[in-house]
Protein backbone atom coordinates (compact mmCIF):
# COMPACT_ATOMS: atom_id res chain seq x y z
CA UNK A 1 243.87 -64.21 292.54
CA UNK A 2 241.12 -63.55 291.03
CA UNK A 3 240.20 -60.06 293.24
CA UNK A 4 243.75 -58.78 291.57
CA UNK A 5 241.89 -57.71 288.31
CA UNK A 6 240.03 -55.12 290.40
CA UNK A 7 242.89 -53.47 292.16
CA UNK A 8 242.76 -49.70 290.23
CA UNK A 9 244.06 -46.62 291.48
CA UNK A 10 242.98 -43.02 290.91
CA UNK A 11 244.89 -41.73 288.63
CA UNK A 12 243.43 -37.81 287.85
CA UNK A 13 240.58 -35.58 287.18
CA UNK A 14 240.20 -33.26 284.30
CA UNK A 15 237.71 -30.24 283.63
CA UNK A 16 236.08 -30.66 280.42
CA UNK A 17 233.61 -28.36 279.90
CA UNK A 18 231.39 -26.09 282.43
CA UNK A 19 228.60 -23.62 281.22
CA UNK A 20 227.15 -21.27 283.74
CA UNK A 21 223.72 -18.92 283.01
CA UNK A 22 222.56 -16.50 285.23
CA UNK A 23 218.83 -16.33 284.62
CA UNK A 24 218.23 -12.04 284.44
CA UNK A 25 214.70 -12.24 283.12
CA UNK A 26 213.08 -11.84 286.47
CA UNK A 27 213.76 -11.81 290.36
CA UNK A 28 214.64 -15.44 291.79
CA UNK A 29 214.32 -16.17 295.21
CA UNK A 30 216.98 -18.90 296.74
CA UNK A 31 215.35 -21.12 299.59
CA UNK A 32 215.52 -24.86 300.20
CA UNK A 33 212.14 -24.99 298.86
CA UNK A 34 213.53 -24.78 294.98
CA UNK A 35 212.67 -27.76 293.00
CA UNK A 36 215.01 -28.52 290.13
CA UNK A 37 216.20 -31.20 287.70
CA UNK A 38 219.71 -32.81 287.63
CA UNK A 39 220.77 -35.33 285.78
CA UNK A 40 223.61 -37.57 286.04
CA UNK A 41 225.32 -39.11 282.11
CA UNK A 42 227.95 -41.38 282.71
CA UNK A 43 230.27 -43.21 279.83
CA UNK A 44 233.46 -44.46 280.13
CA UNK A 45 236.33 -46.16 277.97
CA UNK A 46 238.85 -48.96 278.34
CA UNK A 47 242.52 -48.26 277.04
CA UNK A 48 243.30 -52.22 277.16
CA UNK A 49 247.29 -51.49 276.35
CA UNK A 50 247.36 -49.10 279.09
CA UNK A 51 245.18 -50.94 281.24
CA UNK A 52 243.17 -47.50 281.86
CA UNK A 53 239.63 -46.50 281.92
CA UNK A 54 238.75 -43.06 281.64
CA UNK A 55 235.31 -42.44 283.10
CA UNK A 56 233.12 -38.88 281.53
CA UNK A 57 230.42 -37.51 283.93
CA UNK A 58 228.08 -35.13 283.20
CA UNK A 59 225.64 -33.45 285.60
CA UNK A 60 223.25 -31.03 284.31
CA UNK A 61 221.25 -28.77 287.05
CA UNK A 62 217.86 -26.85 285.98
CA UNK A 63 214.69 -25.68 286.79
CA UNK A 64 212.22 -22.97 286.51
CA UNK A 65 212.68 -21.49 289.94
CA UNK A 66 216.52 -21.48 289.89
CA UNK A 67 218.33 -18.72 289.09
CA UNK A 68 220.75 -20.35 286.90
CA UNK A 69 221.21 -23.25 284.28
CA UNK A 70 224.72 -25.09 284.65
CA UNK A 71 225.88 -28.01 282.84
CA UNK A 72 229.57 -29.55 284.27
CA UNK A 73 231.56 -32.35 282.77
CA UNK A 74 234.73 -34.05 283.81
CA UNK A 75 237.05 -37.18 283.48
CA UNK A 76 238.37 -39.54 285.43
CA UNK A 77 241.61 -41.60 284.47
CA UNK A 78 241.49 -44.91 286.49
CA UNK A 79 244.99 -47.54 286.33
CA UNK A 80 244.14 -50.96 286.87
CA UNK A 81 246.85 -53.87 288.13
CA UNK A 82 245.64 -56.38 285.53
CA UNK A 83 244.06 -56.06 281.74
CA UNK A 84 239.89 -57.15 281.49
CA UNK A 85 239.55 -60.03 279.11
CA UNK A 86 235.77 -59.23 279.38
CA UNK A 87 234.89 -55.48 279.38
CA UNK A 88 231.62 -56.24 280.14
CA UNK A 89 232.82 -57.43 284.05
CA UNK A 90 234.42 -53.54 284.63
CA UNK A 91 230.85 -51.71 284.01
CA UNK A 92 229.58 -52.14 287.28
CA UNK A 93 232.90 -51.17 288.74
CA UNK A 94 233.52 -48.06 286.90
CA UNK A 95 229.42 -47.07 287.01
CA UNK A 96 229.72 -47.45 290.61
CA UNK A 97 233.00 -47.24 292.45
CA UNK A 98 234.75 -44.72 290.11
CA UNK A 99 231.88 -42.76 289.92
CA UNK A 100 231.71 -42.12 293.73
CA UNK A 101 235.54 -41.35 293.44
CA UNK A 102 234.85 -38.49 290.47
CA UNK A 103 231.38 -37.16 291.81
CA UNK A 104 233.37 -34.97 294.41
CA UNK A 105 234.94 -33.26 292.07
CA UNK A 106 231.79 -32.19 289.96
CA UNK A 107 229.83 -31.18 292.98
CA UNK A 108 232.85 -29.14 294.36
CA UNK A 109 233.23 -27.57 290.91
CA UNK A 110 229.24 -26.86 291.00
CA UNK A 111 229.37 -25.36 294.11
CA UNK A 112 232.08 -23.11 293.63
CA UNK A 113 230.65 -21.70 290.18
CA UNK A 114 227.59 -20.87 292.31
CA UNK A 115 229.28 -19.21 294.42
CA UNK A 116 231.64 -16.88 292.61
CA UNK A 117 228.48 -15.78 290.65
CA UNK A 118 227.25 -14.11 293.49
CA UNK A 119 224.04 -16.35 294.73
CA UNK A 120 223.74 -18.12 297.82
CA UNK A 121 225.53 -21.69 298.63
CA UNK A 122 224.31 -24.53 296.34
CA UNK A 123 225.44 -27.99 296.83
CA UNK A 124 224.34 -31.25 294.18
CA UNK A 125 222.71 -33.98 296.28
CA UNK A 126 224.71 -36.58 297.66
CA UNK A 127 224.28 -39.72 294.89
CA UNK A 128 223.97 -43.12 295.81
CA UNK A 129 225.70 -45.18 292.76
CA UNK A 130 224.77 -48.75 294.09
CA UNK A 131 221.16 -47.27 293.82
CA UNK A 132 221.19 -45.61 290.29
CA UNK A 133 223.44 -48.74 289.12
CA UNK A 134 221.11 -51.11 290.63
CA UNK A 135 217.91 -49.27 289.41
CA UNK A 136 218.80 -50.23 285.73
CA UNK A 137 222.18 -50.89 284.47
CA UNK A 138 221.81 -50.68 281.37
CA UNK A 139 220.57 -46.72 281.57
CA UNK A 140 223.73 -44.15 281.17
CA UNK A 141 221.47 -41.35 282.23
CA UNK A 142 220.18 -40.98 285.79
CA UNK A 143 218.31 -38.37 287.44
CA UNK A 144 220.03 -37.41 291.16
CA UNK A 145 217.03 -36.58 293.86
């Protein structure tokens, strides 16, 4: 079958770095209003003798108005039934469907480092990854609107 090489599961999610500033130098105001810059860095690796792919995002929120800086990375582990003879045939795959399966985790962790730092409820924007793939696959680093 040739659908069988795309059968993965979800295998974890780790915490790999998260830095958190509190901007002090003046009074910030938090309304929907607040423009601000994120961007999205995805890369990934294939363990071929494992038949694993670990998948590193990277979402990076800033912006003159916003009270804080915050950077957050993660990883995803991904098993998949059957080893890639062409590596090249996963990138869409993991830029797109395991992506979507890890971004939860990010945005929860943004959220609740907001949170606990005393400001007001801050949520990442929902990402479309059949957009940002589809925009220009060959770019690793996207910016989420």
């Amino acid at each position: 079958m040739e659908h069988e090489i795309y059968k993965f599961s979800f295998l974890d999610f780790h915490l790999i770095s998260v830095n958190f500033e509190l901007k002090t130098d003046k009074e910030y105001k938090m309304t929907k209003d607040i423009e601000i810059s994120t961007n999205l860095t995805l890369r990934h690796d294939y363990q071929a003798g494992k038949k694993k792919i670990r998948l590193f995002m990277k979402v990076d929120v800033c912006g003159d108005k916003l009270p804080f800086s915050l950077s957050v990375e993660g990883v995803g582990q991904f098993g998949f039934l059957k080893k890639f003879d062409d590596v090249s045939k996963i990138d869409k795959l993991v830029r797109i469907n395991c992506a979507a399966i890890i971004f939860p985790y990010i945005r929860e962790i943004s959220a609740d480092i907001v949170r606990r730092s005393g400001l007001p409820q801050f949520n990442l924007p929902p990402a479309n990854f059949v957009e940002f793939y589809n925009l220009n696959p060959k770019i690793k680093k996207r910016k989420i609107k």
